[in-house]
ModelCIF file with pLDDT and N, C-alpha, C, O atoms, coordinates in Angstrom:
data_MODEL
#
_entry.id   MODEL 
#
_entity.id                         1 
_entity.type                       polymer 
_entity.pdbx_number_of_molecules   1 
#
_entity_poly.entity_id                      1 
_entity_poly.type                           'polypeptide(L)' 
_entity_poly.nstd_linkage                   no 
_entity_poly.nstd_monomer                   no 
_entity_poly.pdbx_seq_one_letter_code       
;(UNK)(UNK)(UNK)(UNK)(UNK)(UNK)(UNK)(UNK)(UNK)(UNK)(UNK)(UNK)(UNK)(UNK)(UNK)(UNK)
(UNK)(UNK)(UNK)(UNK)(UNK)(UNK)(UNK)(UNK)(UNK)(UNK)(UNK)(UNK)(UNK)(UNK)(UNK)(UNK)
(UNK)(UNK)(UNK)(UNK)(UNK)(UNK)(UNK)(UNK)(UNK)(UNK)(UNK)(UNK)(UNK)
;
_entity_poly.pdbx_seq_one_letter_code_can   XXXXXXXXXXXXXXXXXXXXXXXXXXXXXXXXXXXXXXXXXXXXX 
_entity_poly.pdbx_strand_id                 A 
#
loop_
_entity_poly_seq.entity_id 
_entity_poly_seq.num 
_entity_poly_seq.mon_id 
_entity_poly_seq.hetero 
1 1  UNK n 
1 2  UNK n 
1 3  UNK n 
1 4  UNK n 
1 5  UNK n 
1 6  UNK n 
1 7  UNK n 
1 8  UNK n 
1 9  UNK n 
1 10 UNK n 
1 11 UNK n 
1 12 UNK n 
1 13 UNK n 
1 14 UNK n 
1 15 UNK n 
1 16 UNK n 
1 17 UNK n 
1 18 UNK n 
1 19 UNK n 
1 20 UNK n 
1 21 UNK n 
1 22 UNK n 
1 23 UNK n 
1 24 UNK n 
1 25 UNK n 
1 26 UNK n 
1 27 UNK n 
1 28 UNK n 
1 29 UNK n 
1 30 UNK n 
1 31 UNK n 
1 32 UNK n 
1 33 UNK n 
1 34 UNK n 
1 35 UNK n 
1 36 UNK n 
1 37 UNK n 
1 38 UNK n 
1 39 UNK n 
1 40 UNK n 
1 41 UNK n 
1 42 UNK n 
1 43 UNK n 
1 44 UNK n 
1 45 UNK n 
#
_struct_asym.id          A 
_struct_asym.entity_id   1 
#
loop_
_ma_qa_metric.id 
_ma_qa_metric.mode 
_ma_qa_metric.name 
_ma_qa_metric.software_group_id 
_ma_qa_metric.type 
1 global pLDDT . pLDDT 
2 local  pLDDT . pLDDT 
#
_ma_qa_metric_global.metric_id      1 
_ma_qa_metric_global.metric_value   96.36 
_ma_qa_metric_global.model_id       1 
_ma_qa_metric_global.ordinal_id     1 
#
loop_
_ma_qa_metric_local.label_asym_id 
_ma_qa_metric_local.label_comp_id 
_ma_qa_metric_local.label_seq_id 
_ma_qa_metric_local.metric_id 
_ma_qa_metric_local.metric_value 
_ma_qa_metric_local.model_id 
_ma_qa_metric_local.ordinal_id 
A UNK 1  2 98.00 1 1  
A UNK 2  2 98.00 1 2  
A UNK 3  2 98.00 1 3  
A UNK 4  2 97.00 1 4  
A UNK 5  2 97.00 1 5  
A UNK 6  2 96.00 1 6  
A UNK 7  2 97.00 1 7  
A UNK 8  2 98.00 1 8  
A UNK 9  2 97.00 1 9  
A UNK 10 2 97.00 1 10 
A UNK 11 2 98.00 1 11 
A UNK 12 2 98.00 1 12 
A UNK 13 2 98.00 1 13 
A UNK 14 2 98.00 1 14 
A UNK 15 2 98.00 1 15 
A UNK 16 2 97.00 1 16 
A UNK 17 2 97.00 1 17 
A UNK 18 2 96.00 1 18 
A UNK 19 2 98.00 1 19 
A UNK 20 2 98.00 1 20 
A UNK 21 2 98.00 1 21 
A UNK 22 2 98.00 1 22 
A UNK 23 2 98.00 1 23 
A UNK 24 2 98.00 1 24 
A UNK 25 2 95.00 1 25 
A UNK 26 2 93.00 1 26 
A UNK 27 2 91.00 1 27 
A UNK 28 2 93.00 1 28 
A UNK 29 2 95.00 1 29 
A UNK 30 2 93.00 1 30 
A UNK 31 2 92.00 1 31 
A UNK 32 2 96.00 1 32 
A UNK 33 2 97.00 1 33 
A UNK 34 2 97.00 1 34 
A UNK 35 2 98.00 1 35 
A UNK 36 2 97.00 1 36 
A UNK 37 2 97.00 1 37 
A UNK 38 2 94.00 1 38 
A UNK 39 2 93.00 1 39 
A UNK 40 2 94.00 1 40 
A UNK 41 2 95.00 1 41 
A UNK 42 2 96.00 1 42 
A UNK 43 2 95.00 1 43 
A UNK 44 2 97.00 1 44 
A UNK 45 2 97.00 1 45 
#
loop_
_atom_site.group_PDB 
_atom_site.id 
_atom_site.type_symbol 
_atom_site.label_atom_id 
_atom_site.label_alt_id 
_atom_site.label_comp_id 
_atom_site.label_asym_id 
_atom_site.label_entity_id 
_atom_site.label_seq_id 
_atom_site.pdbx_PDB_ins_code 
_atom_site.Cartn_x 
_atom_site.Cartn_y 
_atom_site.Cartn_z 
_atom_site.occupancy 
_atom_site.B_iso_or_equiv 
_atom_site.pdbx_formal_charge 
_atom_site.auth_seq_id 
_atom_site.auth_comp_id 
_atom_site.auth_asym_id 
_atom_site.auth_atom_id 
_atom_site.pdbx_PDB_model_num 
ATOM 1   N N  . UNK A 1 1  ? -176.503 -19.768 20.457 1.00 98.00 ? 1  UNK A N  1 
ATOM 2   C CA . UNK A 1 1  ? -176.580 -18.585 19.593 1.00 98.00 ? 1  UNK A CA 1 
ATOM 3   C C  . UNK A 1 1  ? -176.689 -17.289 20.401 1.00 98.00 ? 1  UNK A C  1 
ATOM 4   O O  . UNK A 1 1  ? -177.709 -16.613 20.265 1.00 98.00 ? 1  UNK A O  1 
ATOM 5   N N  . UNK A 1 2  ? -175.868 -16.951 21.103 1.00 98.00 ? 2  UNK A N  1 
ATOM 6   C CA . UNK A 1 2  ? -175.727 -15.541 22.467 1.00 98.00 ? 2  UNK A CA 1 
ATOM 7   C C  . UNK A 1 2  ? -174.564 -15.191 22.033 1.00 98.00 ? 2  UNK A C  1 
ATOM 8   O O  . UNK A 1 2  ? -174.430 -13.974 22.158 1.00 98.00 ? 2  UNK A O  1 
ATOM 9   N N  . UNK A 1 3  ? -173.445 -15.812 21.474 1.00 98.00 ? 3  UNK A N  1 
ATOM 10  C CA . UNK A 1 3  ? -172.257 -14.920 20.839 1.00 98.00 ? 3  UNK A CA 1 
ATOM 11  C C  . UNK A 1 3  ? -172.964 -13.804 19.467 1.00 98.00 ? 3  UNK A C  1 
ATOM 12  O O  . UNK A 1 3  ? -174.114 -13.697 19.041 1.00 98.00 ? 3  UNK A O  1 
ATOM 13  N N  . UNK A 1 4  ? -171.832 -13.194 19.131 1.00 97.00 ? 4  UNK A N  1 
ATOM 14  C CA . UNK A 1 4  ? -171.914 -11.706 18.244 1.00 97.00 ? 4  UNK A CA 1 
ATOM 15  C C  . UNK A 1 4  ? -170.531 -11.918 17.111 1.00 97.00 ? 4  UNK A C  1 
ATOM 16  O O  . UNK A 1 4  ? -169.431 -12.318 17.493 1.00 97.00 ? 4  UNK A O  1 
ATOM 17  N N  . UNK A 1 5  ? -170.694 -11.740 16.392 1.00 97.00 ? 5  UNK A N  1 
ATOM 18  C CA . UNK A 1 5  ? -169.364 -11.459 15.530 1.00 97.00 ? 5  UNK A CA 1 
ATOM 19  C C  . UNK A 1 5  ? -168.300 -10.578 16.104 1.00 97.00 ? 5  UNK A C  1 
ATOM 20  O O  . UNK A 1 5  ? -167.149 -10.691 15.682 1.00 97.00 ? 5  UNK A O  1 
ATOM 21  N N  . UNK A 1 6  ? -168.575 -9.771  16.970 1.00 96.00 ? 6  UNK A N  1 
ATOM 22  C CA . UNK A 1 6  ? -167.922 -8.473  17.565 1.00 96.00 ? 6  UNK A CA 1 
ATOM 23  C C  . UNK A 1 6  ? -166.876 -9.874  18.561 1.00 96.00 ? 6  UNK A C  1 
ATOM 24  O O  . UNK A 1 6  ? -165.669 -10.049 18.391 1.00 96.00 ? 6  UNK A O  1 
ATOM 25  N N  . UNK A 1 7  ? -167.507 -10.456 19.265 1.00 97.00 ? 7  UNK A N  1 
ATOM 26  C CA . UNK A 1 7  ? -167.065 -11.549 20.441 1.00 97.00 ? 7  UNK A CA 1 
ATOM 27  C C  . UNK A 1 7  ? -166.456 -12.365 19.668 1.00 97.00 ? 7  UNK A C  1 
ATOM 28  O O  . UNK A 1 7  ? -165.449 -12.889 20.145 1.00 97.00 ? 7  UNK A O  1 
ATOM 29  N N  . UNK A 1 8  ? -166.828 -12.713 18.341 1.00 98.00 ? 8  UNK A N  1 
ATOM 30  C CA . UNK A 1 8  ? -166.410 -13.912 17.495 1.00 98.00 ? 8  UNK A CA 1 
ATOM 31  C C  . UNK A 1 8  ? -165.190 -13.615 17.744 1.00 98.00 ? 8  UNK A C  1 
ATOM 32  O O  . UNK A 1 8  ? -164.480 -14.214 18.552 1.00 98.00 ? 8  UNK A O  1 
ATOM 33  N N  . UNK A 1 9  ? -164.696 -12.177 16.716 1.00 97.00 ? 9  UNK A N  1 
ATOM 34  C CA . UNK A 1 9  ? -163.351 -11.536 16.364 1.00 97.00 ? 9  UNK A CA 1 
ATOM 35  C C  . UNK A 1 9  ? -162.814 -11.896 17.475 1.00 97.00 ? 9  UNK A C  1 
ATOM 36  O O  . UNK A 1 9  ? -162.005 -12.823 17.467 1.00 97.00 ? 9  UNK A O  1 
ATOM 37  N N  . UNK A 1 10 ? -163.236 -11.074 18.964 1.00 97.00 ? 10 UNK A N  1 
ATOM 38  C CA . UNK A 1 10 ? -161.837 -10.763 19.719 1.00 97.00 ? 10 UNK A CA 1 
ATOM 39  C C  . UNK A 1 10 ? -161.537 -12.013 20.543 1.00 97.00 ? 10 UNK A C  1 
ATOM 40  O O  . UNK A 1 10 ? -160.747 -12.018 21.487 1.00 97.00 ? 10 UNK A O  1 
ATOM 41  N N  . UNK A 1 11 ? -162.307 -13.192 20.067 1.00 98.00 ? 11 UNK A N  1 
ATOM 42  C CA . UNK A 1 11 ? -161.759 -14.616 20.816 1.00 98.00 ? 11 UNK A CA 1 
ATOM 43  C C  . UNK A 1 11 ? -160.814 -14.825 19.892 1.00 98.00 ? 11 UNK A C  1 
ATOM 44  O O  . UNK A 1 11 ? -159.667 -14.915 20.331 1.00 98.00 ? 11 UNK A O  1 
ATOM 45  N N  . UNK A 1 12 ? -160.993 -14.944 18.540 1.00 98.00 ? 12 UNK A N  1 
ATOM 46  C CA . UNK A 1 12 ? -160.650 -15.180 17.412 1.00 98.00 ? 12 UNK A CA 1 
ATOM 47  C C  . UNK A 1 12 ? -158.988 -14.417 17.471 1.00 98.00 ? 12 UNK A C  1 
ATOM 48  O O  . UNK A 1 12 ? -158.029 -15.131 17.178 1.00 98.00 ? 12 UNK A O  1 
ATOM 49  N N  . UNK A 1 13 ? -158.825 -13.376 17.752 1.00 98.00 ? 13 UNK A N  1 
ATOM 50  C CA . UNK A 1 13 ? -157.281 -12.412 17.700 1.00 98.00 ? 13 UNK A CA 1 
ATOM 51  C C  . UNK A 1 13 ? -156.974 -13.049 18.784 1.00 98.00 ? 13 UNK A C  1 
ATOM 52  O O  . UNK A 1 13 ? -155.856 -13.535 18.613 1.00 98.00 ? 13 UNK A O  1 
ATOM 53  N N  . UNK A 1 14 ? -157.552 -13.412 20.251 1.00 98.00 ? 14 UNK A N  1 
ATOM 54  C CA . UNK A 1 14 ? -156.899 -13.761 21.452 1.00 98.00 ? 14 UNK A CA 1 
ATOM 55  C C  . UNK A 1 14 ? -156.237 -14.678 21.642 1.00 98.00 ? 14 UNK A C  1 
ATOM 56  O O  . UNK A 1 14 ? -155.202 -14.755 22.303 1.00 98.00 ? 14 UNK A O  1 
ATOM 57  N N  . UNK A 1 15 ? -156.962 -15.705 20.889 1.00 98.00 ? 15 UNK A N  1 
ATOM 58  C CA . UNK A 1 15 ? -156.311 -17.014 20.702 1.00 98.00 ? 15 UNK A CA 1 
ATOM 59  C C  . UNK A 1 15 ? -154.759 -17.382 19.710 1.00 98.00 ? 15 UNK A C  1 
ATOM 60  O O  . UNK A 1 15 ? -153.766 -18.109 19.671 1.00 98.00 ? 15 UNK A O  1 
ATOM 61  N N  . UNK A 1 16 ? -155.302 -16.531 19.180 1.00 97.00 ? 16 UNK A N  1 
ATOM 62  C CA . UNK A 1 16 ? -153.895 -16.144 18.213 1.00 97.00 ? 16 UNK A CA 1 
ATOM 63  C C  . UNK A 1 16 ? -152.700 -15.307 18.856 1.00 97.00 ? 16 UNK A C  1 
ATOM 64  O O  . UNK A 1 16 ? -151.479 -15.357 18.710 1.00 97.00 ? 16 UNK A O  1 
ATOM 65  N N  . UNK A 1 17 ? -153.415 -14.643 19.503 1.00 97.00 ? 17 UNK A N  1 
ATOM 66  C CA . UNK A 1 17 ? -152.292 -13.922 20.551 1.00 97.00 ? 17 UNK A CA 1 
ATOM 67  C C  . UNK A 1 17 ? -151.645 -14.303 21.775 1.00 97.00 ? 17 UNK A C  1 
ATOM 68  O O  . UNK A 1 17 ? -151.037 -13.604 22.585 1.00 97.00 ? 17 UNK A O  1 
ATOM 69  N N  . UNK A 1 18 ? -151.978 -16.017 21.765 1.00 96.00 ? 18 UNK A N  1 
ATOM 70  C CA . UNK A 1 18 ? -151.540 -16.665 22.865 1.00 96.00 ? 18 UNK A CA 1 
ATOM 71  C C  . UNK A 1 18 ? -152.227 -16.983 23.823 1.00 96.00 ? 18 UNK A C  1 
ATOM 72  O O  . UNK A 1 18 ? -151.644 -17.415 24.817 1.00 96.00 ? 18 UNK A O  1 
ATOM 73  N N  . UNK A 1 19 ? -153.888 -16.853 23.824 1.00 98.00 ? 19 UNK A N  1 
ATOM 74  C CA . UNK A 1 19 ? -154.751 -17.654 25.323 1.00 98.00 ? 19 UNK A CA 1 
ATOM 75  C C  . UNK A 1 19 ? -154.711 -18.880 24.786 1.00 98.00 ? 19 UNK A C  1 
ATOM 76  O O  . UNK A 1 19 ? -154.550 -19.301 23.640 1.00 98.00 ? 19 UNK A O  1 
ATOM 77  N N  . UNK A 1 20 ? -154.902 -19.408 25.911 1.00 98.00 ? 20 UNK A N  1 
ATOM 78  C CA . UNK A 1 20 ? -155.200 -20.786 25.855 1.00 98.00 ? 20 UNK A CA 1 
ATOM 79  C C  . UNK A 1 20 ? -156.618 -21.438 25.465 1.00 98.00 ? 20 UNK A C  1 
ATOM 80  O O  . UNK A 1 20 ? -156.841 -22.566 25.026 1.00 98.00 ? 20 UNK A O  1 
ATOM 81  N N  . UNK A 1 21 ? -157.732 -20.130 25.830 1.00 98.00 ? 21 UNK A N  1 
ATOM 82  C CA . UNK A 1 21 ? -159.226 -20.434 26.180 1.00 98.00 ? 21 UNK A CA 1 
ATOM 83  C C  . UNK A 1 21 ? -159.575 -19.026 25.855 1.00 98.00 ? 21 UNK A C  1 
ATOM 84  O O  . UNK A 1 21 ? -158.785 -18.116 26.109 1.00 98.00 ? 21 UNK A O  1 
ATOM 85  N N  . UNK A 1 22 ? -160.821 -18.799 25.257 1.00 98.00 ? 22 UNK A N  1 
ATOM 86  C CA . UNK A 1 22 ? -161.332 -17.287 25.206 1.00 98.00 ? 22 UNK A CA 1 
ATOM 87  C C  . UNK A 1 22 ? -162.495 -18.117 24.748 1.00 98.00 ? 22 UNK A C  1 
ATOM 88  O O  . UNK A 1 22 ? -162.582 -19.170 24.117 1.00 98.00 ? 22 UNK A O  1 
ATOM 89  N N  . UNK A 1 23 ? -163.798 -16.862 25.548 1.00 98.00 ? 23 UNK A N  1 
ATOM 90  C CA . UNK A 1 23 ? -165.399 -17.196 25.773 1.00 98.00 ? 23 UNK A CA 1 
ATOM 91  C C  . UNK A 1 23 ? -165.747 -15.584 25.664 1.00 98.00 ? 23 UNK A C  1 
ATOM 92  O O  . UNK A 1 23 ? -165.112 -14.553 25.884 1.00 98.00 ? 23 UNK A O  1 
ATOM 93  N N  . UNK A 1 24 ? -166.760 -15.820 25.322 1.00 98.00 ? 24 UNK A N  1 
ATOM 94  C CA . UNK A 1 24 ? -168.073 -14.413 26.593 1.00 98.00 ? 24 UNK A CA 1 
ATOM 95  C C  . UNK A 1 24 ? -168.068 -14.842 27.351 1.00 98.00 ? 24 UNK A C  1 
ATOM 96  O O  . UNK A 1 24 ? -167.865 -16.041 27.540 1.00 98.00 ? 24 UNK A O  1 
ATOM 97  N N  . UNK A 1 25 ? -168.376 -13.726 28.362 1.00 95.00 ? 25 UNK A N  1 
ATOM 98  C CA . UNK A 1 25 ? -168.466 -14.288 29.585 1.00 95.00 ? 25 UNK A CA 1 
ATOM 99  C C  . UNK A 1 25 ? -170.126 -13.265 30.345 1.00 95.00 ? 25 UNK A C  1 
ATOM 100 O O  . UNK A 1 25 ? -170.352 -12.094 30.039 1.00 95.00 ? 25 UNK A O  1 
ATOM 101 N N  . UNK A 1 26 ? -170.771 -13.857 31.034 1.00 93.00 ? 26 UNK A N  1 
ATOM 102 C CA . UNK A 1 26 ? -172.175 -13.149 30.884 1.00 93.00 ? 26 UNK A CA 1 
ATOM 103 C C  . UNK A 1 26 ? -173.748 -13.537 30.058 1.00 93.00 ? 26 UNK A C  1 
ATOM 104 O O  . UNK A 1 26 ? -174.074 -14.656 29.663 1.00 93.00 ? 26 UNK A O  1 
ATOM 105 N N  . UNK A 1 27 ? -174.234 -12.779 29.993 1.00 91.00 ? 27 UNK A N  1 
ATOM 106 C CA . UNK A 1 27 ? -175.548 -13.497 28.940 1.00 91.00 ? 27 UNK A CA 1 
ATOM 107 C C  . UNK A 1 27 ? -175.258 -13.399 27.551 1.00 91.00 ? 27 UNK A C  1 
ATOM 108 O O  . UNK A 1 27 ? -175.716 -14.255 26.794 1.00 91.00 ? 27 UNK A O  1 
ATOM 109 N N  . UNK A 1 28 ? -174.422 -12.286 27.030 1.00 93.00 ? 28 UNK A N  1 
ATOM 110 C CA . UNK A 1 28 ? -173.825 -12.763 26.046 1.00 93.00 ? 28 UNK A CA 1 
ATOM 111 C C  . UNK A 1 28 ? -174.394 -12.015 24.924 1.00 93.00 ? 28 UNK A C  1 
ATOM 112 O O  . UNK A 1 28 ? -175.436 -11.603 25.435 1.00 93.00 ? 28 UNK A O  1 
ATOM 113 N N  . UNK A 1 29 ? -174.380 -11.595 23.777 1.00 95.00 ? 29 UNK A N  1 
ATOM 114 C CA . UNK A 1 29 ? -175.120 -10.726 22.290 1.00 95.00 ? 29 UNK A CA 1 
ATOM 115 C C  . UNK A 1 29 ? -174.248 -9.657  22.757 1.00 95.00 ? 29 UNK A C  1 
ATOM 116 O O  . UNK A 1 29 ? -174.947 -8.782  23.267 1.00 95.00 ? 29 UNK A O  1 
ATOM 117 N N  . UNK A 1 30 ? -172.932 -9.348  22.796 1.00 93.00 ? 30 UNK A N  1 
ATOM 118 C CA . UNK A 1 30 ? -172.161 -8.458  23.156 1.00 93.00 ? 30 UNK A CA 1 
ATOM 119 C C  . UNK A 1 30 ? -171.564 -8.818  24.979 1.00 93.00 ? 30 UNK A C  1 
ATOM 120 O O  . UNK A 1 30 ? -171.651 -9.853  25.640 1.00 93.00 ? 30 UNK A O  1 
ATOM 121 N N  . UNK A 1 31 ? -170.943 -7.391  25.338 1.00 92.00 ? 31 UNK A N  1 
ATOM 122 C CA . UNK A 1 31 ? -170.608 -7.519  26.214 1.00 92.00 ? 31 UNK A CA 1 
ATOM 123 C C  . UNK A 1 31 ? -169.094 -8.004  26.849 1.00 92.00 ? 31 UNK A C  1 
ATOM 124 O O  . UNK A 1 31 ? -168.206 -7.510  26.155 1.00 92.00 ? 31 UNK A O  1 
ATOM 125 N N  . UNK A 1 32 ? -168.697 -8.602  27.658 1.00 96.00 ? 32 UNK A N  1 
ATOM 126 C CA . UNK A 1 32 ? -167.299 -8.746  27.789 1.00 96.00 ? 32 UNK A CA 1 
ATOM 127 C C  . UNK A 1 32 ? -166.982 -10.365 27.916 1.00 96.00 ? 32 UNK A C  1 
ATOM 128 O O  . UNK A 1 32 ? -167.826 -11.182 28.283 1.00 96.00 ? 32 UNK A O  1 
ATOM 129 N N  . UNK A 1 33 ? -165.140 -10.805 27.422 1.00 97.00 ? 33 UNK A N  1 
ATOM 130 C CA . UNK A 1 33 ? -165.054 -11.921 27.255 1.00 97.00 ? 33 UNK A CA 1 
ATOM 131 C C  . UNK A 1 33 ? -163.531 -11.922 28.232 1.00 97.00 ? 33 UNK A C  1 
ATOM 132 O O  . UNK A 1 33 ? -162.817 -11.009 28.645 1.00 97.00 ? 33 UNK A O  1 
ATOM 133 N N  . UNK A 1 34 ? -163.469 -13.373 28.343 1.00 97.00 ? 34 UNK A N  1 
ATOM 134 C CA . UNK A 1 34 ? -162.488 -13.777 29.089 1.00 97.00 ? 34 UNK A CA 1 
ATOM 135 C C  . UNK A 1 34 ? -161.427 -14.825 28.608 1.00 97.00 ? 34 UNK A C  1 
ATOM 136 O O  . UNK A 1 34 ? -161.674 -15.787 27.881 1.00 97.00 ? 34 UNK A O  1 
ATOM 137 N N  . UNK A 1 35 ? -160.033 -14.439 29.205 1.00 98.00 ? 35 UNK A N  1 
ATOM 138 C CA . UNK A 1 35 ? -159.148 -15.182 28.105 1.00 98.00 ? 35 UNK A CA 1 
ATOM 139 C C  . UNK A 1 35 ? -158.458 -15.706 29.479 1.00 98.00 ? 35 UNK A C  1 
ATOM 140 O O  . UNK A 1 35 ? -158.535 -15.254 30.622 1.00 98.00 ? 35 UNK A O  1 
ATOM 141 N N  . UNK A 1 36 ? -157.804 -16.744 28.994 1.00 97.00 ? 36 UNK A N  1 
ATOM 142 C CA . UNK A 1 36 ? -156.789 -17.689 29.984 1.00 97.00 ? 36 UNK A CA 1 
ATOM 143 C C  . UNK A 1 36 ? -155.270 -17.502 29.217 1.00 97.00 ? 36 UNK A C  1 
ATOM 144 O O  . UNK A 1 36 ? -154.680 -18.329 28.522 1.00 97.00 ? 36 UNK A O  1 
ATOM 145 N N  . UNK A 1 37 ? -154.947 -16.431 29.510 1.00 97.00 ? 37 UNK A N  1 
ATOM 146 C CA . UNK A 1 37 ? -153.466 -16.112 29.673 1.00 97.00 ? 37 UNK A CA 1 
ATOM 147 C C  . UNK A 1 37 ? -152.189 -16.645 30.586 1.00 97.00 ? 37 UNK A C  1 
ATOM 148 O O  . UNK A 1 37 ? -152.512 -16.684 31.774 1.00 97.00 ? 37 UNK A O  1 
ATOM 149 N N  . UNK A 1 38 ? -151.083 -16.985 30.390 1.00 94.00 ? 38 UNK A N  1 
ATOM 150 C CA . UNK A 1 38 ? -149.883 -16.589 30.952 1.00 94.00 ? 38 UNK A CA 1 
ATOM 151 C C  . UNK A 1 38 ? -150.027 -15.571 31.777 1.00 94.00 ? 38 UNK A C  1 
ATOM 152 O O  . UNK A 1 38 ? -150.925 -14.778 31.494 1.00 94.00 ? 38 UNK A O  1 
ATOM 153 N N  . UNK A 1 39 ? -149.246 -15.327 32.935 1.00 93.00 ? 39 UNK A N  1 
ATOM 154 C CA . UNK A 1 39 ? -149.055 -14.196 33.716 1.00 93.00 ? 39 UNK A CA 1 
ATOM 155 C C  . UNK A 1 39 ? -148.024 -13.344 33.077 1.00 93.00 ? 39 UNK A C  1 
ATOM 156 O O  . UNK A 1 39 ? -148.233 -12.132 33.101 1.00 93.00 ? 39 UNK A O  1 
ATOM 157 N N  . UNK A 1 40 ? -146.915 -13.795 32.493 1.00 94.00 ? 40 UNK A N  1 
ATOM 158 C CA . UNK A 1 40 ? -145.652 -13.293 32.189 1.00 94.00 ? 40 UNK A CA 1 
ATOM 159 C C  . UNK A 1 40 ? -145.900 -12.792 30.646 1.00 94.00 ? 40 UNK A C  1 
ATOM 160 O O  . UNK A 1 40 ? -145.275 -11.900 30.074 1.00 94.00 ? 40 UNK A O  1 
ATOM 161 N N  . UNK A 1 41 ? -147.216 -13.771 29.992 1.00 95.00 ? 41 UNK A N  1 
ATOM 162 C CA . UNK A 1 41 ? -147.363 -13.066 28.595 1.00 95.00 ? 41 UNK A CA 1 
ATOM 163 C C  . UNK A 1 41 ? -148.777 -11.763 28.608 1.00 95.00 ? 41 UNK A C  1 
ATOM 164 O O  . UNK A 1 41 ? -149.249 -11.247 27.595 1.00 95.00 ? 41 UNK A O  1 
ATOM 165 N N  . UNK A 1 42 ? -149.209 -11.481 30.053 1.00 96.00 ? 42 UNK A N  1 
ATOM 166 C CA . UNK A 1 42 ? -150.258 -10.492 29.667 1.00 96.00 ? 42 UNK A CA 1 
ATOM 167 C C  . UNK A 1 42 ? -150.293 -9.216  29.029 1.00 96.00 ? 42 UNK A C  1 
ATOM 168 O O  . UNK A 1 42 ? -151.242 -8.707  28.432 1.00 96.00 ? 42 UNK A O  1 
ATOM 169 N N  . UNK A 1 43 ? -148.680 -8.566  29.304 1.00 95.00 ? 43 UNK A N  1 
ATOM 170 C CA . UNK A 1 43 ? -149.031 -7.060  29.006 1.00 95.00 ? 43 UNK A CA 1 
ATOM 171 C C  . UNK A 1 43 ? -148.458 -7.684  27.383 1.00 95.00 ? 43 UNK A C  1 
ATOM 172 O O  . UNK A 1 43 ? -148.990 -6.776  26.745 1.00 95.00 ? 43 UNK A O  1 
ATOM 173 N N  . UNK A 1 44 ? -147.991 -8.281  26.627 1.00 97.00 ? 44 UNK A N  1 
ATOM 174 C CA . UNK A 1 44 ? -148.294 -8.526  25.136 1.00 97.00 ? 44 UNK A CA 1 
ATOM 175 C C  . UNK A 1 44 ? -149.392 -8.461  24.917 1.00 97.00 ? 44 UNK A C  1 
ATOM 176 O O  . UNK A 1 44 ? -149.847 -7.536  24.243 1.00 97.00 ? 44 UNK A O  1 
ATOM 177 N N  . UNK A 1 45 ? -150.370 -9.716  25.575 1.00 97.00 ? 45 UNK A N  1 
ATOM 178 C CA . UNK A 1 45 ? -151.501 -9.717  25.088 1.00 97.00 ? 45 UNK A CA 1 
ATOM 179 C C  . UNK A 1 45 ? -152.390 -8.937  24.928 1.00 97.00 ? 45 UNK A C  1 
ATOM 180 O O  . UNK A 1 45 ? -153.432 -9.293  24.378 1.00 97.00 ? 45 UNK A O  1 
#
């Protein structure tokens, strides 16, 4: 329970937008997350 709804969403759009994997990354209740992209699909993403 260290995720946020804010983190929920933007795993939630990322994954849809083509990662493979999306987390927080850190201690987490905000803050920044990390996605496992394509190289060739990043500037879409």
């Amino acid at each position: 329970e260290c995720s946020c709804p804010e983190l929920d969403e933007i795993c939630k759009i990322a994954r849809q937008a083509g990662s493979f994997g999306s987390r927080l990354t850190g201690a987490g209740w905000g803050g920044c997350s990390v996605h496992l992209v394509r190289q060739d699909g990043c500037e879409n993403f």
